[in-house]
PDB file of N, CA and C in Angstrom:
ATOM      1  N   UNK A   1     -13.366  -0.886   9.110  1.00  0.00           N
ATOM      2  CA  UNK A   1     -12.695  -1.679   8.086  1.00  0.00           C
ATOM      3  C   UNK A   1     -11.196  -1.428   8.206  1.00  0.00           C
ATOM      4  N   UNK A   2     -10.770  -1.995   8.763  1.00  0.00           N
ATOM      5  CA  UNK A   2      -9.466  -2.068   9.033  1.00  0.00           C
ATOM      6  C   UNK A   2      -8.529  -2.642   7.882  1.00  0.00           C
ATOM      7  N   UNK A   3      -7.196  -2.039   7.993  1.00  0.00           N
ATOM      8  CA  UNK A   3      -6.096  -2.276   6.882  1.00  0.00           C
ATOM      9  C   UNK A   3      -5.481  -3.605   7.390  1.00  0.00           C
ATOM     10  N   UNK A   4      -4.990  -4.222   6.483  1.00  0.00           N
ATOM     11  CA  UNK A   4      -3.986  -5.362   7.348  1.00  0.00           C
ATOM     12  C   UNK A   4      -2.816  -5.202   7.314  1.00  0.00           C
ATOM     13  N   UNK A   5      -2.324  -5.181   8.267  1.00  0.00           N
ATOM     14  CA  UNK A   5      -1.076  -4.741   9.225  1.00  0.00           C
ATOM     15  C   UNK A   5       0.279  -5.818   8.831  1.00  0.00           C
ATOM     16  N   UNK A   6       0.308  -7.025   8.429  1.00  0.00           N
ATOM     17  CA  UNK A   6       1.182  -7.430   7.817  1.00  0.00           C
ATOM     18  C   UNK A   6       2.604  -7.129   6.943  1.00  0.00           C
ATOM     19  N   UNK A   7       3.620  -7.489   7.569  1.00  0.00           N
ATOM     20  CA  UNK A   7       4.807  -7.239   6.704  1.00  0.00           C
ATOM     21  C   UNK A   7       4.439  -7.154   5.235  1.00  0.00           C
ATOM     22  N   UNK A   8       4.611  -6.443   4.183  1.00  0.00           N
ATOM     23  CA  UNK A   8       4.409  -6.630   2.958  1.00  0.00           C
ATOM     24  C   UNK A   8       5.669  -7.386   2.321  1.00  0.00           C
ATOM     25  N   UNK A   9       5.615  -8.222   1.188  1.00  0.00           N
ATOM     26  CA  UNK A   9       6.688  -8.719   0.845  1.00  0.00           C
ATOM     27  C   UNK A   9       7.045  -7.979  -0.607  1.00  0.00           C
ATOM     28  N   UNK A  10       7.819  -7.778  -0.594  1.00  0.00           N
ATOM     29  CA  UNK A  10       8.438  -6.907  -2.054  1.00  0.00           C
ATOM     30  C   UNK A  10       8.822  -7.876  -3.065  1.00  0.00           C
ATOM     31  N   UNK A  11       9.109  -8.916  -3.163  1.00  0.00           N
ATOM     32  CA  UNK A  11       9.535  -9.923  -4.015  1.00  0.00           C
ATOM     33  C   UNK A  11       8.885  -9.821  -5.059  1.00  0.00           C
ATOM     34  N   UNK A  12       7.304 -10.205  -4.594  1.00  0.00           N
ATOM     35  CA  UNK A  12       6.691 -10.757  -6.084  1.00  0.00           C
ATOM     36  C   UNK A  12       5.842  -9.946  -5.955  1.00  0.00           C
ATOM     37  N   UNK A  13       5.755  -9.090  -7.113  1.00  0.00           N
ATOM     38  CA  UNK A  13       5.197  -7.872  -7.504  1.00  0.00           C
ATOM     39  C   UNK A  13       3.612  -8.173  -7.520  1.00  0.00           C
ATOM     40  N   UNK A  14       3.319  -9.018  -7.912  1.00  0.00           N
ATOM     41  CA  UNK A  14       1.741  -9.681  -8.407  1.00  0.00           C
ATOM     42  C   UNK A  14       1.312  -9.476  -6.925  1.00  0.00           C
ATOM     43  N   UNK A  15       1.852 -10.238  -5.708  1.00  0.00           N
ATOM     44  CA  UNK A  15       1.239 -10.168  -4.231  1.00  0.00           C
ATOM     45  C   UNK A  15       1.713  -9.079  -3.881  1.00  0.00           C
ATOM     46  N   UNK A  16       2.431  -7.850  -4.231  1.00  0.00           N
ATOM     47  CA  UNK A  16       2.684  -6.527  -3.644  1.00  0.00           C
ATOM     48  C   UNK A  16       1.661  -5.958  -3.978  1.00  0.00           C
ATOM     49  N   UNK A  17       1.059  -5.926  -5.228  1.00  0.00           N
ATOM     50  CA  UNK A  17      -0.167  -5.120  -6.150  1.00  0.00           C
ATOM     51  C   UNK A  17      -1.374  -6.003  -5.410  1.00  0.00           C
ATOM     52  N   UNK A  18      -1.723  -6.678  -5.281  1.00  0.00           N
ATOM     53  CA  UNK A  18      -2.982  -7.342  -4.528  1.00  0.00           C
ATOM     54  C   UNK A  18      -3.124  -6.923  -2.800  1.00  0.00           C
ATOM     55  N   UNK A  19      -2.050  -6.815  -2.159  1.00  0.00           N
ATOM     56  CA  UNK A  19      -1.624  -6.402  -1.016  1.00  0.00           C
ATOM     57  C   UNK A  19      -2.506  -4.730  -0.943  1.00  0.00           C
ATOM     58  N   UNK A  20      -1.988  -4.285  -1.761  1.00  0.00           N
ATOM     59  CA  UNK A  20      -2.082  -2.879  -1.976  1.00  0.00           C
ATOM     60  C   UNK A  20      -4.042  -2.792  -2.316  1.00  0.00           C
ATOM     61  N   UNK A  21      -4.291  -3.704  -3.198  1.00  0.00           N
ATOM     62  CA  UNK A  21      -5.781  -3.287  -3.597  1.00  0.00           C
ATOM     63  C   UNK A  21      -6.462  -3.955  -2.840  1.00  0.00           C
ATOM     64  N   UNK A  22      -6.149  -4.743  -1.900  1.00  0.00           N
ATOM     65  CA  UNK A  22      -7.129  -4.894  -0.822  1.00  0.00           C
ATOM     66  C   UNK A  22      -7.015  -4.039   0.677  1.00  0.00           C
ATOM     67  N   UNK A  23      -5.695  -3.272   0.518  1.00  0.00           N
ATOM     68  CA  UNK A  23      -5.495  -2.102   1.580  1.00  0.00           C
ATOM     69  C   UNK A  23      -6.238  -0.845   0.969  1.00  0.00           C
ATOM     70  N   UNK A  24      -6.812  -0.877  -0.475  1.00  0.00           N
ATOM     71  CA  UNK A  24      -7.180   0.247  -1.230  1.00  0.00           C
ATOM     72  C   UNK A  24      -9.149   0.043  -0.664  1.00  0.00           C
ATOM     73  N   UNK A  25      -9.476  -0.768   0.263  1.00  0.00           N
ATOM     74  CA  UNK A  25     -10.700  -1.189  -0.146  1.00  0.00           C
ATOM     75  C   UNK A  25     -11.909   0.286   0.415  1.00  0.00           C
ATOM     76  N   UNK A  26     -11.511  -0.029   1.742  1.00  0.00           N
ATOM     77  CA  UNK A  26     -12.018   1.634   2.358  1.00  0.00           C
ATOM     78  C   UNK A  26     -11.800   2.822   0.984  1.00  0.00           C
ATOM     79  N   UNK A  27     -11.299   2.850   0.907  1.00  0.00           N
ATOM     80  CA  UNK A  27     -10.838   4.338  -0.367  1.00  0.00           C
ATOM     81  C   UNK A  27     -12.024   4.145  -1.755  1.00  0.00           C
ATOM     82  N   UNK A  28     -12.194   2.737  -1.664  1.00  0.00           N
ATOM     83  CA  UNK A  28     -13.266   2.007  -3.351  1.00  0.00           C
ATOM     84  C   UNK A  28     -14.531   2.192  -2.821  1.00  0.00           C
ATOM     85  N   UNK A  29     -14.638   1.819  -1.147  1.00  0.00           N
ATOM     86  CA  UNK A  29     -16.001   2.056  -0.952  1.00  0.00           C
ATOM     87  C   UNK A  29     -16.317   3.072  -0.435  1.00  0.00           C
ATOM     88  N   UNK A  30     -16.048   4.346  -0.385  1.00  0.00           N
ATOM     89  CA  UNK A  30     -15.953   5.558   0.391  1.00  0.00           C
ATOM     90  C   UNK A  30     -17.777   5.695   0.240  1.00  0.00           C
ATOM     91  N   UNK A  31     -18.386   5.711  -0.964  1.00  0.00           N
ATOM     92  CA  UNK A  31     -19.700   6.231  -0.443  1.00  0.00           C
ATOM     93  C   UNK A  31     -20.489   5.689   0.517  1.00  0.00           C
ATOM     94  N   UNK A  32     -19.786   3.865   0.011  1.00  0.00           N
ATOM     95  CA  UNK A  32     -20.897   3.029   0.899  1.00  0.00           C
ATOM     96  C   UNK A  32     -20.836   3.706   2.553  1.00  0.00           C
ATOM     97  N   UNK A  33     -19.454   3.640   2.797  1.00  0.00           N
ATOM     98  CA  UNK A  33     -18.841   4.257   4.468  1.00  0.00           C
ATOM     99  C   UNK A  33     -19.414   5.417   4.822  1.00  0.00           C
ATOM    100  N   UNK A  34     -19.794   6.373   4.005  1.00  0.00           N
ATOM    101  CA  UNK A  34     -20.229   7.512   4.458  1.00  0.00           C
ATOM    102  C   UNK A  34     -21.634   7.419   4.653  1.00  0.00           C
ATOM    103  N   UNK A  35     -22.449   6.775   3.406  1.00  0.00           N
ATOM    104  CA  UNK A  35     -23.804   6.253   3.873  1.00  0.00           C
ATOM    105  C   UNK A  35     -24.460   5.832   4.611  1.00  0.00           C
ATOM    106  N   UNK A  36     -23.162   4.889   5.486  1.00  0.00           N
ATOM    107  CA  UNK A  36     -23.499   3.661   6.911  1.00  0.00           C
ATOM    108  C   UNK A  36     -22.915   4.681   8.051  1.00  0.00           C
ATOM    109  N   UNK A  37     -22.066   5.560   7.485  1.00  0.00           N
ATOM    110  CA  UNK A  37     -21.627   6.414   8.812  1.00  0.00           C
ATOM    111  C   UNK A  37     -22.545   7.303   9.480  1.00  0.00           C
ATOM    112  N   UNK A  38     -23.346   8.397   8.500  1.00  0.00           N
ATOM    113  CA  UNK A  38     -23.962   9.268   8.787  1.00  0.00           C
ATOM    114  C   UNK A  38     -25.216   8.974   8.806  1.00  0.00           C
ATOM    115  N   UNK A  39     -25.752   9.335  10.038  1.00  0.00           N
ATOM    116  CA  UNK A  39     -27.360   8.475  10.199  1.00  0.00           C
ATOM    117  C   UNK A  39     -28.623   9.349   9.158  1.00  0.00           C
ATOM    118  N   UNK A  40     -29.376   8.698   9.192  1.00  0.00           N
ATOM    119  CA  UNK A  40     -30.566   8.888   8.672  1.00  0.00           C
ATOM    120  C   UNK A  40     -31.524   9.717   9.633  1.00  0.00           C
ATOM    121  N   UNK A  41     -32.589  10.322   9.492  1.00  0.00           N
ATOM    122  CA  UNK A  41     -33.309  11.501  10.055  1.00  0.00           C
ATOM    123  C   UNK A  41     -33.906  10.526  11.319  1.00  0.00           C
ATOM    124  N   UNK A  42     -34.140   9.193  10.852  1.00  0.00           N
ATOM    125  CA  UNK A  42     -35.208   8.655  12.180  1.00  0.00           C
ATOM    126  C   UNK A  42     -33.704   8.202  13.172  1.00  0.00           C
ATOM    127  N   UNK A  43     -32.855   8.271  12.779  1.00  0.00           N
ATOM    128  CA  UNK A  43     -31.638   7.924  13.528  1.00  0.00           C
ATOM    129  C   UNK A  43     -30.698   8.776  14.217  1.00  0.00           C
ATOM    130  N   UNK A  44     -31.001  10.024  14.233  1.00  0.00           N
ATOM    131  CA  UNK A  44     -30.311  11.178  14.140  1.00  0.00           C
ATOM    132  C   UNK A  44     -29.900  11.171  15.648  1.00  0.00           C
ATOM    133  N   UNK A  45     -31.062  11.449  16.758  1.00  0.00           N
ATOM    134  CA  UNK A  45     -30.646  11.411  17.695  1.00  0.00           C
ATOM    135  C   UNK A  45     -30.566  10.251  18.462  1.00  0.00           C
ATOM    136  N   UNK A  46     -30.046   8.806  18.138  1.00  0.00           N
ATOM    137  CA  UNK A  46     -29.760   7.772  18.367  1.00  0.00           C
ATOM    138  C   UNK A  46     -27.823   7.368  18.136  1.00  0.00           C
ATOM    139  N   UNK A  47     -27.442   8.135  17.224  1.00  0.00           N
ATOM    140  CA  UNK A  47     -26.088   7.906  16.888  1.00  0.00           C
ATOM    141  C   UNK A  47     -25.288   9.247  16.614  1.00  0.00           C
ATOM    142  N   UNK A  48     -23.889   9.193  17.685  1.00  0.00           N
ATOM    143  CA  UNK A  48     -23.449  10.521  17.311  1.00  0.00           C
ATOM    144  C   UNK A  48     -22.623  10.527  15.762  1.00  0.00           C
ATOM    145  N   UNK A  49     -23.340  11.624  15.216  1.00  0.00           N
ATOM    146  CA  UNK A  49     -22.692  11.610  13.543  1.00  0.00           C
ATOM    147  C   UNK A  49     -21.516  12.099  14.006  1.00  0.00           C
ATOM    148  N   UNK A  50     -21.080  13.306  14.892  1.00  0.00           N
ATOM    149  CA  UNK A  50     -19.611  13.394  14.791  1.00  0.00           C
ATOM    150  C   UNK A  50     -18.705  12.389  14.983  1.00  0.00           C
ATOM    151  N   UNK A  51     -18.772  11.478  15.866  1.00  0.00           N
ATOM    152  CA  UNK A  51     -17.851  10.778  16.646  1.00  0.00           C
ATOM    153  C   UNK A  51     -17.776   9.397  15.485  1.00  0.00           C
ATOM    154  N   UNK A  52     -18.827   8.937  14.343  1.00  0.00           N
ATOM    155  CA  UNK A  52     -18.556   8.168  13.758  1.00  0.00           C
ATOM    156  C   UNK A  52     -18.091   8.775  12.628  1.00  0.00           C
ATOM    157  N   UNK A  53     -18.322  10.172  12.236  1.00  0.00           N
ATOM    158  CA  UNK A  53     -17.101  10.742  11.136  1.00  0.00           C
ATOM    159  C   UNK A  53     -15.519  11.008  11.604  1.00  0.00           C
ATOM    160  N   UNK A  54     -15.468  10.685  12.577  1.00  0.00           N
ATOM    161  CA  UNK A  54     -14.224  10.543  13.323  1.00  0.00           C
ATOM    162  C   UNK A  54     -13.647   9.571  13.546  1.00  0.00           C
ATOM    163  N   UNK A  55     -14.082   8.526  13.679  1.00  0.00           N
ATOM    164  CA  UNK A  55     -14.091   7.329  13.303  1.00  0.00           C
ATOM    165  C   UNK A  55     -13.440   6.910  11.741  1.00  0.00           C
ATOM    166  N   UNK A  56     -14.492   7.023  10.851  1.00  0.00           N
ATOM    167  CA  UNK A  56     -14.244   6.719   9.335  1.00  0.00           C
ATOM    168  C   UNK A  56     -13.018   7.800   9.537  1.00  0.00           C
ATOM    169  N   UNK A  57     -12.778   8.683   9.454  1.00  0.00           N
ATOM    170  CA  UNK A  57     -11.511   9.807   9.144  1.00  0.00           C
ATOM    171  C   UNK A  57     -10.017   9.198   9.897  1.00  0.00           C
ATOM    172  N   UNK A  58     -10.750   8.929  11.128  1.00  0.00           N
ATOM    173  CA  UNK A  58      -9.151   8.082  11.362  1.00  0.00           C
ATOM    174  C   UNK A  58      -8.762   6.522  10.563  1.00  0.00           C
ATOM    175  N   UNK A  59     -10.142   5.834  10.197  1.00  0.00           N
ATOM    176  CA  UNK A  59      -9.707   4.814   9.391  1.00  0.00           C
ATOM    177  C   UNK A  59      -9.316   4.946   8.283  1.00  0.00           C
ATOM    178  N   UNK A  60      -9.593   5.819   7.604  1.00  0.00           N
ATOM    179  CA  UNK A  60      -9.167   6.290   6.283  1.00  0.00           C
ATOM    180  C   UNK A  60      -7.784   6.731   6.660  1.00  0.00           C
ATOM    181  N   UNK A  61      -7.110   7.609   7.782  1.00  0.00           N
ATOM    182  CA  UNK A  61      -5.646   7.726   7.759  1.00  0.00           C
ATOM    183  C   UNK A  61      -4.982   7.189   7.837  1.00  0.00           C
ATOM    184  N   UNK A  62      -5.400   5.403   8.994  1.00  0.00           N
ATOM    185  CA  UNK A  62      -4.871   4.441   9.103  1.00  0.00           C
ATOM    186  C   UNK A  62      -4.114   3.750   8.247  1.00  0.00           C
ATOM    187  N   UNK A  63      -5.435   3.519   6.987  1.00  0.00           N
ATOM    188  CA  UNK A  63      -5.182   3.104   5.569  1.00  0.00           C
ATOM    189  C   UNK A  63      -4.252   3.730   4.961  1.00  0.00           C
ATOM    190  N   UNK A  64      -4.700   5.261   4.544  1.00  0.00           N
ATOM    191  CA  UNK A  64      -3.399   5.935   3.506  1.00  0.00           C
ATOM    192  C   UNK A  64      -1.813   5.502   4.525  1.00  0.00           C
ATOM    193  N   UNK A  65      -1.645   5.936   5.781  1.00  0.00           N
ATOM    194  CA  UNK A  65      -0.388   5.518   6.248  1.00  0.00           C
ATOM    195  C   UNK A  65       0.172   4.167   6.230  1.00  0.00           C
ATOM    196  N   UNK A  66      -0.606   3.561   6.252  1.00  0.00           N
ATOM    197  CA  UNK A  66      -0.169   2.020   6.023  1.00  0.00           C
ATOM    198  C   UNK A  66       0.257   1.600   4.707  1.00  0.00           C
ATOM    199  N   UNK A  67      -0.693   1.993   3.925  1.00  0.00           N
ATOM    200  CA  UNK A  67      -0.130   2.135   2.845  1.00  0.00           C
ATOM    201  C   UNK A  67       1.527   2.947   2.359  1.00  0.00           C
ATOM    202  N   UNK A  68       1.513   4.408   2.670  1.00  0.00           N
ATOM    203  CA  UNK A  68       2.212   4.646   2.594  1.00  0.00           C
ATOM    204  C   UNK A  68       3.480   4.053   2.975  1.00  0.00           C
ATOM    205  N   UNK A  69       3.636   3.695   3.940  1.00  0.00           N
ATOM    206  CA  UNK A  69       4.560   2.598   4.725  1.00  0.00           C
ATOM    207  C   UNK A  69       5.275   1.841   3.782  1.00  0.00           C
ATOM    208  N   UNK A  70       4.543   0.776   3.824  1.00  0.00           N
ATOM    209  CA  UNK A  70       4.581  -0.502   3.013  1.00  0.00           C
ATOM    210  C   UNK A  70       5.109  -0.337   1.637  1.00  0.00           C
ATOM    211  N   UNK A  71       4.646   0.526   0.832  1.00  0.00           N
ATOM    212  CA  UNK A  71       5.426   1.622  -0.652  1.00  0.00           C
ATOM    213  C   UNK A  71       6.696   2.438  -0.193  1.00  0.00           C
ATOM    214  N   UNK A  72       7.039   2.864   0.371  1.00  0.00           N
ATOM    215  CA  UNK A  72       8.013   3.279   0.816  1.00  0.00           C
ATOM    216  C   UNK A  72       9.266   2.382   1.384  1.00  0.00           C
ATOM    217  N   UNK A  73       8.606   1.507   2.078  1.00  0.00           N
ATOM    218  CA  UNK A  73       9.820   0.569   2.420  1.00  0.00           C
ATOM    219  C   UNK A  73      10.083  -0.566   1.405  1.00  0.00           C
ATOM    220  N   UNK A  74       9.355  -0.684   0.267  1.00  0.00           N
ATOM    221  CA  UNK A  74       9.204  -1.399  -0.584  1.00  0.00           C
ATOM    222  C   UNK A  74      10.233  -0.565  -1.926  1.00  0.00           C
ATOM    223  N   UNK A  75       9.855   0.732  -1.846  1.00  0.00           N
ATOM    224  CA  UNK A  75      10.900   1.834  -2.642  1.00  0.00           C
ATOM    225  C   UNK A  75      12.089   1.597  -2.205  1.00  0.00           C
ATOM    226  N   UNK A  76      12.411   1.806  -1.077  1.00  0.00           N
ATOM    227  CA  UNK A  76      13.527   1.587  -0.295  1.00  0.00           C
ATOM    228  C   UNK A  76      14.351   0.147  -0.440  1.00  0.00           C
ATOM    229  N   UNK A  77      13.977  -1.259  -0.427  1.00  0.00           N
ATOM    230  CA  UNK A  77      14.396  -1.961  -0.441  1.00  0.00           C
ATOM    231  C   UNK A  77      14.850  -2.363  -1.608  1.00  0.00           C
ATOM    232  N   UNK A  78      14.039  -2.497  -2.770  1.00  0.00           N
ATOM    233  CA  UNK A  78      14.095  -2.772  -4.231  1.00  0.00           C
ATOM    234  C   UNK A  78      15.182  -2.034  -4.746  1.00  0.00           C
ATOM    235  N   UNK A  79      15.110  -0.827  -4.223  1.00  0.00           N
ATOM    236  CA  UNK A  79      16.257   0.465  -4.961  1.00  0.00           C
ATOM    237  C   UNK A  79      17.914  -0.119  -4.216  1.00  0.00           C
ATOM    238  N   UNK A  80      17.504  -0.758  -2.963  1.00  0.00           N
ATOM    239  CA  UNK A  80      19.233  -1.114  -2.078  1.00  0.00           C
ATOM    240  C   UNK A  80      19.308  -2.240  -3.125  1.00  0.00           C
ATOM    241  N   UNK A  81      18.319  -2.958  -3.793  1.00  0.00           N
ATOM    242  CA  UNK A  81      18.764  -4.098  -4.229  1.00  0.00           C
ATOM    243  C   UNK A  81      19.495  -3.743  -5.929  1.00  0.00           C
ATOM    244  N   UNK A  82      18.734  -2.501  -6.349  1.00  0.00           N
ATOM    245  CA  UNK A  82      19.082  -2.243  -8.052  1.00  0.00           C
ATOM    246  C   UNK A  82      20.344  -1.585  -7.133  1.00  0.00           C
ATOM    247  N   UNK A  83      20.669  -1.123  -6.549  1.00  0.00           N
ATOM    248  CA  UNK A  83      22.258  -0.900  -6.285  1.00  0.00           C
ATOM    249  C   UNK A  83      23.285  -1.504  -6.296  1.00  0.00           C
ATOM    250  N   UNK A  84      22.649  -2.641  -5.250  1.00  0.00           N
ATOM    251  CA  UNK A  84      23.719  -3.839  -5.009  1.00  0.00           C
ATOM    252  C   UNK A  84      24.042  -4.599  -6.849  1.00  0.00           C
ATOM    253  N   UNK A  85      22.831  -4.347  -7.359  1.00  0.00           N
ATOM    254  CA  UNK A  85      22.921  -5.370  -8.731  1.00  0.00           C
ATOM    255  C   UNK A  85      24.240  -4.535  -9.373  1.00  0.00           C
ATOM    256  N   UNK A  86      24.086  -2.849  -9.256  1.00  0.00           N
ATOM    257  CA  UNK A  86      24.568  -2.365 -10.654  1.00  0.00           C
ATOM    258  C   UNK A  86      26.023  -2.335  -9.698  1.00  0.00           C
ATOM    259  N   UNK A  87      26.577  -2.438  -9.017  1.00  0.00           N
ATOM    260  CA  UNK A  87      27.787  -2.450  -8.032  1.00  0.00           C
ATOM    261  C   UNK A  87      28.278  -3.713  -8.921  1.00  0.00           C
ATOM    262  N   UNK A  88      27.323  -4.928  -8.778  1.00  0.00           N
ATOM    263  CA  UNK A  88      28.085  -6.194  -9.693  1.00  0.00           C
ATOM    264  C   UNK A  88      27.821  -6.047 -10.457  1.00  0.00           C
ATOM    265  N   UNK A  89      26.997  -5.355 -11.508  1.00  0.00           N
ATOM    266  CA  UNK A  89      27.411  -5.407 -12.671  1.00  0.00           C
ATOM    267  C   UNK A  89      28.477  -4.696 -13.328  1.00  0.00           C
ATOM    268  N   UNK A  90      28.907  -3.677 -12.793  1.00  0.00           N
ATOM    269  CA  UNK A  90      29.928  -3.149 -13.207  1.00  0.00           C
ATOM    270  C   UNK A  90      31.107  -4.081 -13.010  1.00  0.00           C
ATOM    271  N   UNK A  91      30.963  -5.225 -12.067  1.00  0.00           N
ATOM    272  CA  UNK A  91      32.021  -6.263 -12.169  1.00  0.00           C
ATOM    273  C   UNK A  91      32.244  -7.006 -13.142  1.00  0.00           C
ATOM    274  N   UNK A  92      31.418  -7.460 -13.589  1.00  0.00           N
ATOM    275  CA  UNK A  92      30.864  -8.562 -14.344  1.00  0.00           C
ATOM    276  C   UNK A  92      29.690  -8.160 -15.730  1.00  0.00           C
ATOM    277  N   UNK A  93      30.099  -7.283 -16.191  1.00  0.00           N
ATOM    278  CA  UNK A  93      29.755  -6.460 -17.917  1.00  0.00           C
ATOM    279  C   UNK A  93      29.000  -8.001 -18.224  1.00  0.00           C
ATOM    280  N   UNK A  94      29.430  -9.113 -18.485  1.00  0.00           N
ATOM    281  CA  UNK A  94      29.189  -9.771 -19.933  1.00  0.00           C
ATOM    282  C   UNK A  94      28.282 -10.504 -19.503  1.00  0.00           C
ATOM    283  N   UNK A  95      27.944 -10.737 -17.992  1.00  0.00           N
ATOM    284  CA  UNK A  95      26.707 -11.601 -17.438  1.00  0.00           C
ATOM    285  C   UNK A  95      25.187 -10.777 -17.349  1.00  0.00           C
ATOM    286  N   UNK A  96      24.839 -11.589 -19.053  1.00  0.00           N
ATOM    287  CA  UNK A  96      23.185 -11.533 -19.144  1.00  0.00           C
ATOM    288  C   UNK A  96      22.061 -11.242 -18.271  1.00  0.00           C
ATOM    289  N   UNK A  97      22.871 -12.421 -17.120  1.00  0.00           N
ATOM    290  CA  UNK A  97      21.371 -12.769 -16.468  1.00  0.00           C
ATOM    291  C   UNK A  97      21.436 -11.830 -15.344  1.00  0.00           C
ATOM    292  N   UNK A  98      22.401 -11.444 -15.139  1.00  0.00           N
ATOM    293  CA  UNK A  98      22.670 -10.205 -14.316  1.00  0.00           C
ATOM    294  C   UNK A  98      21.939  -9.257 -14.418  1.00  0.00           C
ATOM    295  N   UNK A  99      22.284  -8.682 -15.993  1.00  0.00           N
ATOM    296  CA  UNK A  99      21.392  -7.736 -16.647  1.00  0.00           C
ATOM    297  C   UNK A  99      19.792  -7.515 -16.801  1.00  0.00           C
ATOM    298  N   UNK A 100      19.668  -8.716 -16.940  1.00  0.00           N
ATOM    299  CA  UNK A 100      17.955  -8.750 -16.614  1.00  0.00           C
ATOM    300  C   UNK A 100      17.401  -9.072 -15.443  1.00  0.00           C
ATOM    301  N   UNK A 101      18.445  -9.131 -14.392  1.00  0.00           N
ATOM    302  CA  UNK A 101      17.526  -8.995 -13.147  1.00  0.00           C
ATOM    303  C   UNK A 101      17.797  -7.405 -12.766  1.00  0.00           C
ATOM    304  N   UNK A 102      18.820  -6.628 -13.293  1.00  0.00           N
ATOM    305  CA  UNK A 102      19.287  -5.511 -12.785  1.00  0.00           C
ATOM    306  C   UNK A 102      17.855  -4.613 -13.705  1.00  0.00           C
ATOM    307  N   UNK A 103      17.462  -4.918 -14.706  1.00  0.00           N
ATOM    308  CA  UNK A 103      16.184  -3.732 -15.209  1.00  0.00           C
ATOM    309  C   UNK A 103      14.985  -4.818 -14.463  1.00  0.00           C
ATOM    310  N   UNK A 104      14.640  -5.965 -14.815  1.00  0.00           N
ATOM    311  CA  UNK A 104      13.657  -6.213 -13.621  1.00  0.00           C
ATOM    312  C   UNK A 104      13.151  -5.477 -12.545  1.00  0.00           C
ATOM    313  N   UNK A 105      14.320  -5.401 -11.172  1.00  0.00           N
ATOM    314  CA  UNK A 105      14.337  -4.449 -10.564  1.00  0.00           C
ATOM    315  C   UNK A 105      14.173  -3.080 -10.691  1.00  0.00           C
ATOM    316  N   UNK A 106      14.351  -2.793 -11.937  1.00  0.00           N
ATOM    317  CA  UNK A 106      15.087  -1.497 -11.644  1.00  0.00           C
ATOM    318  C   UNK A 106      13.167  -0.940 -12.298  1.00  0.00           C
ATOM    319  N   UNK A 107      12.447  -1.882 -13.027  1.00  0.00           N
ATOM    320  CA  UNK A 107      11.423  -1.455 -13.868  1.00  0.00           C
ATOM    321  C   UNK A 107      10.124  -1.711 -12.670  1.00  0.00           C
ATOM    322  N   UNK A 108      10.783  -2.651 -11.114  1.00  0.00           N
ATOM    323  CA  UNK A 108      10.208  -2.396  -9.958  1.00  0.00           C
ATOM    324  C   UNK A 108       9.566  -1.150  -9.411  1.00  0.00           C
ATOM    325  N   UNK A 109      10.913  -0.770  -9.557  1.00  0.00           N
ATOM    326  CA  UNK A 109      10.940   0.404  -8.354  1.00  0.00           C
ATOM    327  C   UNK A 109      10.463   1.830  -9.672  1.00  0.00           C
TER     328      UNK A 109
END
């Protein structure tokens, strides 16, 4: 069960959070994976259990790193952007709409 590898987009928070819980899916089904991983007694010497817990263990790291990734550069970007905002806002005090994109962001990250 592979993660999807896709640029994540940071914009719209709704498809960042959906992004994320369908990269979360391995992690939701962990028992089912371990159930289908590790054979059963009439199966035992038909499938190597190590090499498919090695398997699931690297897919599971795949996942957390990808994840991690994608949150991180997503931390990263949002935060250059509440910078750039509060840089102009300190220009420009009396613009509203400024202001509410500057906590928007800022209630992003």
């Amino acid at each position: 069960m592979a993660a999807p590898s896709g640029v994540a987009s940071c914009e719209d928070f709704a498809e960042f959070q959906e992004l994320l819980r369908v990269m979360r899916t391995i992690d939701d089904r962990i028992v089912h994976e371990l159930n289908t991983t590790i054979p059963t007694a009439s199966f035992v010497g038909k499938i190597d259990a190590g090499q498919t817990c090695k398997e699931l263990y690297q897919s599971l790291m795949d996942a957390h790193t990808s994840r991690e990734r994608i949150i991180k550069n997503c931390i990263a970007q949002t935060s250059s952007l509440v910078k750039t905002l509060r840089e102009e806002r300190e220009k420009a005090q009396d613009n509203v709409a400024l202001l509410k994109q500057l906590r928007k962001e800022q209630t992003k990250v």
